[in-house]
N, C-alpha and C. Protein backbone atom coordinates (compact mmCIF):
# COMPACT_ATOMS: atom_id res chain seq x y z
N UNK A 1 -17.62 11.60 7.42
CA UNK A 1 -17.09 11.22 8.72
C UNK A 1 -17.08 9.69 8.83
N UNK A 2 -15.71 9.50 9.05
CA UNK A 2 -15.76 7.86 9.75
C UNK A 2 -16.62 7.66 10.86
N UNK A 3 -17.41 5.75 10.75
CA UNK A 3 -17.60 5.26 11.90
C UNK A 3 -16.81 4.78 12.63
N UNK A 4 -16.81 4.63 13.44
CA UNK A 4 -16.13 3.90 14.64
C UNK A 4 -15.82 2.21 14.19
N UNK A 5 -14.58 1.60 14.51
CA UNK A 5 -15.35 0.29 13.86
C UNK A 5 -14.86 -0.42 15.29
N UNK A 6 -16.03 -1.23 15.67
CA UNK A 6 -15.82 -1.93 16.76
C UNK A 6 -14.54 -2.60 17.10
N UNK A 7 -13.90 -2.62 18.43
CA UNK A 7 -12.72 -3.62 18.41
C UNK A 7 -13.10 -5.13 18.47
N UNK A 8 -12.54 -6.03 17.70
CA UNK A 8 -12.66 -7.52 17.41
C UNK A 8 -11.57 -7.82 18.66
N UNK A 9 -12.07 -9.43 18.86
CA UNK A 9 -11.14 -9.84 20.34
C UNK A 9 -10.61 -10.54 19.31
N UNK A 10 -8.71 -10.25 19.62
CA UNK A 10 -7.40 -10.78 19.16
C UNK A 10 -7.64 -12.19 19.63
N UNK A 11 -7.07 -12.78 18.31
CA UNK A 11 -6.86 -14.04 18.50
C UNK A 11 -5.97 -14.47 19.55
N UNK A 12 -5.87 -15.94 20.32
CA UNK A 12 -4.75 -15.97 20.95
C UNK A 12 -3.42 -16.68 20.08
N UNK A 13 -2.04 -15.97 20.07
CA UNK A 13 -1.08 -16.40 19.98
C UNK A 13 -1.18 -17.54 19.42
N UNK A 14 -0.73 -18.03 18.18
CA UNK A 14 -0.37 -19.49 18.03
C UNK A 14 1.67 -19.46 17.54
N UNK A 15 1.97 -20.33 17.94
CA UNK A 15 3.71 -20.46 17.48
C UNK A 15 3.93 -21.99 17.30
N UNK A 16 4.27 -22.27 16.33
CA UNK A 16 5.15 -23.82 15.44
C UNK A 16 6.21 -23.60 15.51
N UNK A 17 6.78 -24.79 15.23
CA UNK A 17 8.08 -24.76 14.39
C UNK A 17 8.53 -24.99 12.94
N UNK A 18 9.39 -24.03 13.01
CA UNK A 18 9.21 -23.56 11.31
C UNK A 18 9.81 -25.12 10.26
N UNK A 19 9.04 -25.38 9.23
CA UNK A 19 8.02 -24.27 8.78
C UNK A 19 6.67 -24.91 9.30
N UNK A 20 6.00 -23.94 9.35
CA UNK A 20 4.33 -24.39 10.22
C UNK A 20 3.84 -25.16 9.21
N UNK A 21 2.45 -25.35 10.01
CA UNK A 21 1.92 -26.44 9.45
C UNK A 21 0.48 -25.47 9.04
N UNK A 22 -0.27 -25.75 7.84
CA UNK A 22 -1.34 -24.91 8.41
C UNK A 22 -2.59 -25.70 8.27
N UNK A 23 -2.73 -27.10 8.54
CA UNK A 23 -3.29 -27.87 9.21
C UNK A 23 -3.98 -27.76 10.55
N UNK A 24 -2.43 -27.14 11.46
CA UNK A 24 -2.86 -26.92 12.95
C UNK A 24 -3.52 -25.58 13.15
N UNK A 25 -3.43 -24.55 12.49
CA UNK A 25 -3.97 -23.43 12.57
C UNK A 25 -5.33 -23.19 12.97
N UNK A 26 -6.25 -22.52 14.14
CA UNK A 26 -7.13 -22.14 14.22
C UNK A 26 -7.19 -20.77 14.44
N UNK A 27 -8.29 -20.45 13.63
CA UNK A 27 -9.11 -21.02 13.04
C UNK A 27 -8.31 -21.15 11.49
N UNK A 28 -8.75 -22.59 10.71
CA UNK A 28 -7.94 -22.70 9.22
C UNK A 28 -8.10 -21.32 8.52
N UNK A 29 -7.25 -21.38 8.16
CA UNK A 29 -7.34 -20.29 6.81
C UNK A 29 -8.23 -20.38 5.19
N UNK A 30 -9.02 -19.47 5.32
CA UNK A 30 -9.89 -19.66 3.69
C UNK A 30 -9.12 -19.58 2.74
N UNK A 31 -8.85 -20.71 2.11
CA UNK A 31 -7.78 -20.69 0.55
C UNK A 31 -8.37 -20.59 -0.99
N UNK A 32 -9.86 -20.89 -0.54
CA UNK A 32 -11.01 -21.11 -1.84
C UNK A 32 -12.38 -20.68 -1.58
N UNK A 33 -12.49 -20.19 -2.64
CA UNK A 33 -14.38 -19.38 -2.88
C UNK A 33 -15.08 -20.69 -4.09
N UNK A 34 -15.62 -21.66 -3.60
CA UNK A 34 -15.80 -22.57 -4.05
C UNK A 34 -16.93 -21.93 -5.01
N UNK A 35 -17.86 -20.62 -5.10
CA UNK A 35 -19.19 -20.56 -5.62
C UNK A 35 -18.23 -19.69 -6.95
N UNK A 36 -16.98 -19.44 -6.71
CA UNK A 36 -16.21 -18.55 -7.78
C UNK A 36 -16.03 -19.41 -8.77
N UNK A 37 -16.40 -19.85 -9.97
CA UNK A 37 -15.81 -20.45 -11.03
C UNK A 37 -14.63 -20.09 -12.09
N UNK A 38 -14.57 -20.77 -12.81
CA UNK A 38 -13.00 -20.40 -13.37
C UNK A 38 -13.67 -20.29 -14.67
N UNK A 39 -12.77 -19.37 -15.62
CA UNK A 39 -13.57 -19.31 -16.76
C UNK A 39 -11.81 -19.79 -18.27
N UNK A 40 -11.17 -20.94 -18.02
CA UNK A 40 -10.47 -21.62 -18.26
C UNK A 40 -9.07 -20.57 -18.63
N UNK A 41 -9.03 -19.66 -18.18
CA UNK A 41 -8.07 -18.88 -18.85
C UNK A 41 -6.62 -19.41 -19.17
N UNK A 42 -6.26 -20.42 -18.11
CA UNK A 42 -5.47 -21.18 -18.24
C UNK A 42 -4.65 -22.72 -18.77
N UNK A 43 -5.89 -22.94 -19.70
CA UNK A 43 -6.85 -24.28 -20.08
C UNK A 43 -5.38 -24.96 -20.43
N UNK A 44 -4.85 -26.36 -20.06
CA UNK A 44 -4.40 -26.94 -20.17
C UNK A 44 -2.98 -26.51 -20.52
N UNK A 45 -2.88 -25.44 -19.62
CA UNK A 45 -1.34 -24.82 -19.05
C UNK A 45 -0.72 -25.46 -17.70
N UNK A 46 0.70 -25.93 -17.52
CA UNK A 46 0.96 -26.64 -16.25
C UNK A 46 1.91 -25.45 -15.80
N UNK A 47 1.78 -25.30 -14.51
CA UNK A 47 1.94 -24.31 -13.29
C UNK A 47 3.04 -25.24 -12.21
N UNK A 48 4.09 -24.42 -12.23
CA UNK A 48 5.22 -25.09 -11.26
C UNK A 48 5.16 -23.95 -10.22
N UNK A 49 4.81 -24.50 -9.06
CA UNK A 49 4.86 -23.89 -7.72
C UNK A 49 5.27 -23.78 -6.46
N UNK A 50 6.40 -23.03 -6.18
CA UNK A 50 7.03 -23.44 -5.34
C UNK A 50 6.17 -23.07 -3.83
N UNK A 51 6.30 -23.66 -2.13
CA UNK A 51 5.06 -23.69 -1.08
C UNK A 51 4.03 -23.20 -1.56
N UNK A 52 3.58 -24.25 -2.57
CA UNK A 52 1.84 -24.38 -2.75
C UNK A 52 1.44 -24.80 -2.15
N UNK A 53 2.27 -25.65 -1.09
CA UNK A 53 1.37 -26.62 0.38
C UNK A 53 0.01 -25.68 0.97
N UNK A 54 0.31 -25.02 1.39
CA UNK A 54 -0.10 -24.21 2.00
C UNK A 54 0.11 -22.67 1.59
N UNK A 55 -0.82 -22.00 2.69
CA UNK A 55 -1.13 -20.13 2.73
C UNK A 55 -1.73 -19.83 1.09
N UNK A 56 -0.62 -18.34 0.71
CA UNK A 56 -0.69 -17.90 -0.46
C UNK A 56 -0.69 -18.82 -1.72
N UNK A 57 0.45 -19.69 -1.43
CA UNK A 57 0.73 -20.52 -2.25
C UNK A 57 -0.59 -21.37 -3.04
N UNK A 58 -1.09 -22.30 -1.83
CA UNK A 58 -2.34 -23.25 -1.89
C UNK A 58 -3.40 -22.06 -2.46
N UNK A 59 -4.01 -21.11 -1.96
CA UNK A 59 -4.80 -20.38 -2.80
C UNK A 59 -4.47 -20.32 -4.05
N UNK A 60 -3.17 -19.81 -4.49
CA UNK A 60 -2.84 -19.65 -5.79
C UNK A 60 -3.12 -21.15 -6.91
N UNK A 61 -2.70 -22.18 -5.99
CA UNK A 61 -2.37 -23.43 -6.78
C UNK A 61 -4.20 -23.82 -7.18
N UNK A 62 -4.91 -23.39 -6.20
CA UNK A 62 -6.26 -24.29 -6.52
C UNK A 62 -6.78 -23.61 -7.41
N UNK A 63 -6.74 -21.43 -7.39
CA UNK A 63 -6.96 -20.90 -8.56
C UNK A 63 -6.43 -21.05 -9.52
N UNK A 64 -5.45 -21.51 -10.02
CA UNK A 64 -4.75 -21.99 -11.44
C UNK A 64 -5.48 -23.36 -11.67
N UNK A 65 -5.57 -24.50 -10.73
CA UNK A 65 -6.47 -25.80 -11.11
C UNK A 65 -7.61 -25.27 -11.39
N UNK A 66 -8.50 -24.27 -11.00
CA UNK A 66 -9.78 -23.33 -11.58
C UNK A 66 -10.12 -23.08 -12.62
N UNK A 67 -8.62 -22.23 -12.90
CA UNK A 67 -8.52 -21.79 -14.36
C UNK A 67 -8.32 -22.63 -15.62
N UNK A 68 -7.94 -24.03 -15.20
CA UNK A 68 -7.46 -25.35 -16.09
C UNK A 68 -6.06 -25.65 -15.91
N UNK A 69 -5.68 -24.94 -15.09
CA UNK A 69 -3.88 -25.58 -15.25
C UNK A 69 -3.95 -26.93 -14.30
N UNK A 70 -2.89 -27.39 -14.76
CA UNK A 70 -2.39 -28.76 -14.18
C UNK A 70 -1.16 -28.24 -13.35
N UNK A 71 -1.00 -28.43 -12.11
CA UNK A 71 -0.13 -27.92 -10.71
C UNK A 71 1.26 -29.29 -10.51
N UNK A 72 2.42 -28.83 -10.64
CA UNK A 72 3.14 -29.18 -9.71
C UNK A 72 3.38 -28.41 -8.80
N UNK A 73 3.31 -29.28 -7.59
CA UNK A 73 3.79 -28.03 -6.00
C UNK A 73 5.24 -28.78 -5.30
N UNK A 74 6.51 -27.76 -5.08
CA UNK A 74 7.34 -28.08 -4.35
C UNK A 74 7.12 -27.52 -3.08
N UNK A 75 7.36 -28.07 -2.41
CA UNK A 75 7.37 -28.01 -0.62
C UNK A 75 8.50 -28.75 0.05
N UNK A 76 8.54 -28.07 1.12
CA UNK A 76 9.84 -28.87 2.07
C UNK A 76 9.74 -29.89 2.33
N UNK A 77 8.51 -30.11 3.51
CA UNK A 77 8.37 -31.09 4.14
C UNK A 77 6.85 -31.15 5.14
N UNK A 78 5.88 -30.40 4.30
CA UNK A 78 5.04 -30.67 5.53
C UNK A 78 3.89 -31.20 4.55
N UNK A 79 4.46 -32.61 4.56
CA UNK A 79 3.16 -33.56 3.38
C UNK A 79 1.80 -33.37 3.39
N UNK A 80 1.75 -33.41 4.77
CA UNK A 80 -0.09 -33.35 5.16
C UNK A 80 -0.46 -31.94 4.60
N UNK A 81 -0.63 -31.13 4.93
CA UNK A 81 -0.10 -29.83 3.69
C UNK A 81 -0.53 -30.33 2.53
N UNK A 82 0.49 -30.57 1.92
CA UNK A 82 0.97 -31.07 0.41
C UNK A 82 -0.33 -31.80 -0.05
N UNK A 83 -1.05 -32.88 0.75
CA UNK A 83 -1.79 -33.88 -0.03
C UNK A 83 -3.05 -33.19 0.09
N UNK A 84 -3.75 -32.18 1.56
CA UNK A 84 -4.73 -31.69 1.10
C UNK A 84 -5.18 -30.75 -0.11
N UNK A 85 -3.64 -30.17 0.01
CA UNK A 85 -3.73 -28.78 -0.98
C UNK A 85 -4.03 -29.99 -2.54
N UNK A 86 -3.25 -31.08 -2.64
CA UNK A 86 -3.22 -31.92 -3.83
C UNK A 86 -5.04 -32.40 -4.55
N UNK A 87 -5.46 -32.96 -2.88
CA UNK A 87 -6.98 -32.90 -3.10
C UNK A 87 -8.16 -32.30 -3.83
N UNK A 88 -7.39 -31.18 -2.93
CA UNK A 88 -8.33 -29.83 -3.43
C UNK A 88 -8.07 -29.33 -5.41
N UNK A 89 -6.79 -29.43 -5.43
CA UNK A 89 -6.89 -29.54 -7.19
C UNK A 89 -7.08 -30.21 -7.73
N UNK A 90 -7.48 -31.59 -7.37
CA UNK A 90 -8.01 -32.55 -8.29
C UNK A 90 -9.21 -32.66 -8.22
N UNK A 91 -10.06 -31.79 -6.86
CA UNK A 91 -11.44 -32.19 -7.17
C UNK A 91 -12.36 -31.09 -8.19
N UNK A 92 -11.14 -30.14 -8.34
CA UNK A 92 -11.36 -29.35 -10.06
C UNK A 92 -11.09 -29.88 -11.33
N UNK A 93 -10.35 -31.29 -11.27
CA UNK A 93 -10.66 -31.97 -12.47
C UNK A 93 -9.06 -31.82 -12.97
N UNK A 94 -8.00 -31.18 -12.27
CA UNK A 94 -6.36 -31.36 -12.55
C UNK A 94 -5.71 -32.42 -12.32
N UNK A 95 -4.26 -32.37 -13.06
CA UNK A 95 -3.62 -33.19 -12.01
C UNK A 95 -3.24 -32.36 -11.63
N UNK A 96 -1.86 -33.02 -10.28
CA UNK A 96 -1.29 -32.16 -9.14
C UNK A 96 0.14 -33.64 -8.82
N UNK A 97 1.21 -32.77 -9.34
CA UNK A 97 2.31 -33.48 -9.39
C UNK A 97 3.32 -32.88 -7.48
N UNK A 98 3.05 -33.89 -6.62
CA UNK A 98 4.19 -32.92 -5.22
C UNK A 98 5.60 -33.72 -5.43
N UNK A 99 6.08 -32.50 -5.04
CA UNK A 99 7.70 -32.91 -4.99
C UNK A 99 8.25 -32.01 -4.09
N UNK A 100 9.14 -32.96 -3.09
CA UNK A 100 9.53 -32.51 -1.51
C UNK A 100 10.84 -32.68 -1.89
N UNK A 101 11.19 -31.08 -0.78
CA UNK A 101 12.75 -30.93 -0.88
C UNK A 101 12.75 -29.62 -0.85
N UNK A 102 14.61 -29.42 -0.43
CA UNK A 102 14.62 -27.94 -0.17
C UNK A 102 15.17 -27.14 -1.37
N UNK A 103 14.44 -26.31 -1.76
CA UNK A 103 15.05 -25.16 -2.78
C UNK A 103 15.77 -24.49 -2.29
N UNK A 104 16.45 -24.71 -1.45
CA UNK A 104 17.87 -23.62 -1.12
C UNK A 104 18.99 -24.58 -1.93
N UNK A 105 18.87 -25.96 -2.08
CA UNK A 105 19.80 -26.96 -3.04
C UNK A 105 19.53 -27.13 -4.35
N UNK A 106 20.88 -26.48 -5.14
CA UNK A 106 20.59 -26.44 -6.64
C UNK A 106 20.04 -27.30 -7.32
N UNK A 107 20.97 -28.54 -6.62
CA UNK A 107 20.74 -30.17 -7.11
C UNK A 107 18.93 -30.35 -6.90
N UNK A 108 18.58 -30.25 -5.55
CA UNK A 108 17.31 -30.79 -5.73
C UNK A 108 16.20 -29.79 -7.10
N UNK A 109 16.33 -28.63 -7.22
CA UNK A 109 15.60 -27.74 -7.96
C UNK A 109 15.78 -28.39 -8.93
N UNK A 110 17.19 -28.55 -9.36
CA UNK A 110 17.37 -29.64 -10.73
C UNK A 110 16.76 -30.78 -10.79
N UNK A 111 16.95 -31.20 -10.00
CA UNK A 111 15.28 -32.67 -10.10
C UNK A 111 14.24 -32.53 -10.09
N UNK A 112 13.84 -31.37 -9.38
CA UNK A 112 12.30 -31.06 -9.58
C UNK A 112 12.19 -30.82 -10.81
N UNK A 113 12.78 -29.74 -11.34
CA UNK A 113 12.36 -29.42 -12.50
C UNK A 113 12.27 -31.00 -13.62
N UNK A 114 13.13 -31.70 -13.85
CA UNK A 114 13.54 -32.92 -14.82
C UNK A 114 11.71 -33.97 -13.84
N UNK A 115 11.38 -33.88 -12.54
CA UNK A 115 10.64 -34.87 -11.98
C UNK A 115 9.11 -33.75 -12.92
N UNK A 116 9.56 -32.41 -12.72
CA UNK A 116 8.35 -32.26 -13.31
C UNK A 116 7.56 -32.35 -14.96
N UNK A 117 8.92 -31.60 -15.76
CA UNK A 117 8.81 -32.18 -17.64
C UNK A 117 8.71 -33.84 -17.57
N UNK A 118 9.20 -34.37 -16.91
CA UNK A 118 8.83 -35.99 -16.86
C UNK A 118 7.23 -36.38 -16.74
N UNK A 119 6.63 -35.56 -15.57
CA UNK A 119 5.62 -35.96 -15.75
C UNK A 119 4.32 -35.40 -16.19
N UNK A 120 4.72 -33.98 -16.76
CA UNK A 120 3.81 -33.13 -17.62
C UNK A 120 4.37 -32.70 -18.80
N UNK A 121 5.68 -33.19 -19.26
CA UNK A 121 5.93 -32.89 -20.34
C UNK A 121 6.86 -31.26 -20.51
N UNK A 122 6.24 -30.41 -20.01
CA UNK A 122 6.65 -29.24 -19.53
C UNK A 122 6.52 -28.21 -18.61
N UNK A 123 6.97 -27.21 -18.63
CA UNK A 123 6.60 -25.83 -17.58
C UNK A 123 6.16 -24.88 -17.98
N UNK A 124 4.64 -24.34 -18.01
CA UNK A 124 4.31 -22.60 -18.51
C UNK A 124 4.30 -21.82 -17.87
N UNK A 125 4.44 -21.93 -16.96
CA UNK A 125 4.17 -20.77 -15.52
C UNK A 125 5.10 -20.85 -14.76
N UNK A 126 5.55 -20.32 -14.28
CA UNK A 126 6.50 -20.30 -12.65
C UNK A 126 5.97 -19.70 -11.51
N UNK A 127 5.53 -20.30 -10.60
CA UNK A 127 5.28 -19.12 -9.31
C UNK A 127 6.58 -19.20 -8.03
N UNK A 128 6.93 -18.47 -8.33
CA UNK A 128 8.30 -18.41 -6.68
C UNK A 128 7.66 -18.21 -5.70
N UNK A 129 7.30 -18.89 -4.89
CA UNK A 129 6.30 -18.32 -4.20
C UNK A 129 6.61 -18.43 -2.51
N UNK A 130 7.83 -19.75 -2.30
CA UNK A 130 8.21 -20.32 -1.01
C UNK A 130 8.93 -18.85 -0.48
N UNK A 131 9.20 -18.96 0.93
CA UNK A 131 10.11 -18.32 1.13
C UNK A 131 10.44 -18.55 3.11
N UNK A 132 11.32 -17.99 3.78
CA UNK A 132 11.95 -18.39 4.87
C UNK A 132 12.05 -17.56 5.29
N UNK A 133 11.66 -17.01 6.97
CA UNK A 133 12.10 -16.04 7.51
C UNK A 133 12.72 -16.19 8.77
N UNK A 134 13.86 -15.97 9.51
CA UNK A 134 13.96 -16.58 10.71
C UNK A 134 13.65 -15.10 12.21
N UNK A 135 13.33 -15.85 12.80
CA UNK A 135 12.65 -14.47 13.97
C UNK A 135 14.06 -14.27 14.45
N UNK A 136 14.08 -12.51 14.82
CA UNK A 136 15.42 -12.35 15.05
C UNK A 136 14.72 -11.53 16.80
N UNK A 137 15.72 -11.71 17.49
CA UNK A 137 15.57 -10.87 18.92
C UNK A 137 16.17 -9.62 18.98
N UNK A 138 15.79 -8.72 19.51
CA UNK A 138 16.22 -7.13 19.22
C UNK A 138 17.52 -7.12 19.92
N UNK A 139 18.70 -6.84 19.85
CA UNK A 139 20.09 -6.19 19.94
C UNK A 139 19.94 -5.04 20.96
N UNK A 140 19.22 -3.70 20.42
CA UNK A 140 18.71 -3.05 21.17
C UNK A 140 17.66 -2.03 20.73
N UNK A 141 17.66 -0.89 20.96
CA UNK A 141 16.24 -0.79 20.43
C UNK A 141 16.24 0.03 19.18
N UNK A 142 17.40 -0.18 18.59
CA UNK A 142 17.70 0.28 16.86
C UNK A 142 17.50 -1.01 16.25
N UNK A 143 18.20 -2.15 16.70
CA UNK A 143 18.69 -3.09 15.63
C UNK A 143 18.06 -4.24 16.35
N UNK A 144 18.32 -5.56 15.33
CA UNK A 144 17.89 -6.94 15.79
C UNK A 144 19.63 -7.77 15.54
N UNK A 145 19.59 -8.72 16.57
CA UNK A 145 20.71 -9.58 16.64
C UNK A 145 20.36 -10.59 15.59
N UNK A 146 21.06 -10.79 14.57
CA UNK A 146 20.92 -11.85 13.60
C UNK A 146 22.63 -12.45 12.88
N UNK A 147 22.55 -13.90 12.96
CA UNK A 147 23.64 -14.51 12.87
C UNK A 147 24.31 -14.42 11.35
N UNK A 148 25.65 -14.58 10.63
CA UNK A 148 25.61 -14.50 9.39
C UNK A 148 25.16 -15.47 8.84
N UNK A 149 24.60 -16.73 9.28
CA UNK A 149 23.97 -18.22 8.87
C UNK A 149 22.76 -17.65 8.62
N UNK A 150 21.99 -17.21 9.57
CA UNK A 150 20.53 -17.13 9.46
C UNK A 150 20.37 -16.24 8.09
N UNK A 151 21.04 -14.76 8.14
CA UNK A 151 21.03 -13.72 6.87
C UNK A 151 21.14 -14.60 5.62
N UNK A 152 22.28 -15.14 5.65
CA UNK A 152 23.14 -16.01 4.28
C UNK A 152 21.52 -17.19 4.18
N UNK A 153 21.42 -18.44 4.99
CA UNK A 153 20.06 -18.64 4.51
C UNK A 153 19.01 -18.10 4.05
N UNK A 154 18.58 -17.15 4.38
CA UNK A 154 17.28 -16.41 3.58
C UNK A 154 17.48 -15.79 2.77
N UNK A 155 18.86 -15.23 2.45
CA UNK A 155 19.07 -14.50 1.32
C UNK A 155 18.99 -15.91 0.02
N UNK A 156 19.70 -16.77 0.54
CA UNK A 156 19.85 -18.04 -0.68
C UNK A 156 18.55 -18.42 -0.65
N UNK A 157 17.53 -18.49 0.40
CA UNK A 157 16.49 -19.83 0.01
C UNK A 157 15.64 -18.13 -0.59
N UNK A 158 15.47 -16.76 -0.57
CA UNK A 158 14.24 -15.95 -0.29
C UNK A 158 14.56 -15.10 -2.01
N UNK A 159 16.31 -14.97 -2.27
CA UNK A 159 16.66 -14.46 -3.17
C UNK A 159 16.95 -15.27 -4.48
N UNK A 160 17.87 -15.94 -4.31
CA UNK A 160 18.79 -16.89 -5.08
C UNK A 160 17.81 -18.13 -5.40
N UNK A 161 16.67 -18.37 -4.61
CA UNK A 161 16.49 -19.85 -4.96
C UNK A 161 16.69 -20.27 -5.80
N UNK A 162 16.98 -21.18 -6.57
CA UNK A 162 16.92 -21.90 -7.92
C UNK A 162 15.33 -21.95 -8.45
């Protein structure tokens, strides 16, 4: 027989503008088990990551600096983001290459990639990891109203990215 499990009091509501920041977030989000060590599985493998700024991403990026990889992270635009998450893999002993811009543009992916063999030489890993969702308002109570811009963006930045 199940226990009962107490009800927890809901957080209140937080809303940004996209894409958030998760800087402002309370309470922050846990991205690292600092007492977890890495046992090098990845030893001097470099890791291209797309929103490693933050969330999933940043967890992922600091466990690969864990494991020994050396991190490039692409992100849009939310630097402060970008430089803590950068911090945090170097105080595992990586580097951490950021490069801002949107992966929905072929051109910029094409520079990232050339900004990143430039400055690690190469790529072993890929993580796709960014992605875009836009909030849609219900139509009625089957469907949601969504524009063909908004669809066509997330399909390119969520499917297609480069």
């Amino acid at each position: 027989m199940q226990s009962s499990n107490p009800q927890k009091p809901v957080r209140e509501k937080q809303e940004q503008e996209l894409p958030g920041v998760e800087s402002k977030m309370k309470p922050e989000p846990v991205y690292d088990n600092p007492a977890v060590k890495g046992s090098d599985k990845l030893k001097d493998k470099v890791a291209f990551i797309s929103g490693a700024d933050s969330g999933i991403g940043r967890a992922v990026a600091i466990l690969f600096a864990k494991e020994g990889a050396d991190i490039i992270i692409v992100y849009l635009n939310e630097h402060e983001d970008a430089e803590k998450t950068r911090k945090e893999i170097e105080k595992y002993g990586r580097r951490c290459l950021l490069i801002s811009g949107d992966i929905s543009q072929e051109s910029f992916c094409n520079e990232a990639v050339e900004k990143a063999v430039s400055g690690f030489g190469r790529i072993d890993i890929l993580v796709n990891n960014a992605a875009t969702q836009v909030e849609q308002k219900k139509y009625n109570r089957y469907f949601f109203r969504a524009t063909y811009q908004d669809l066509q963006y997330q399909y390119l930045f969520n499917v297609l990215d480069y």
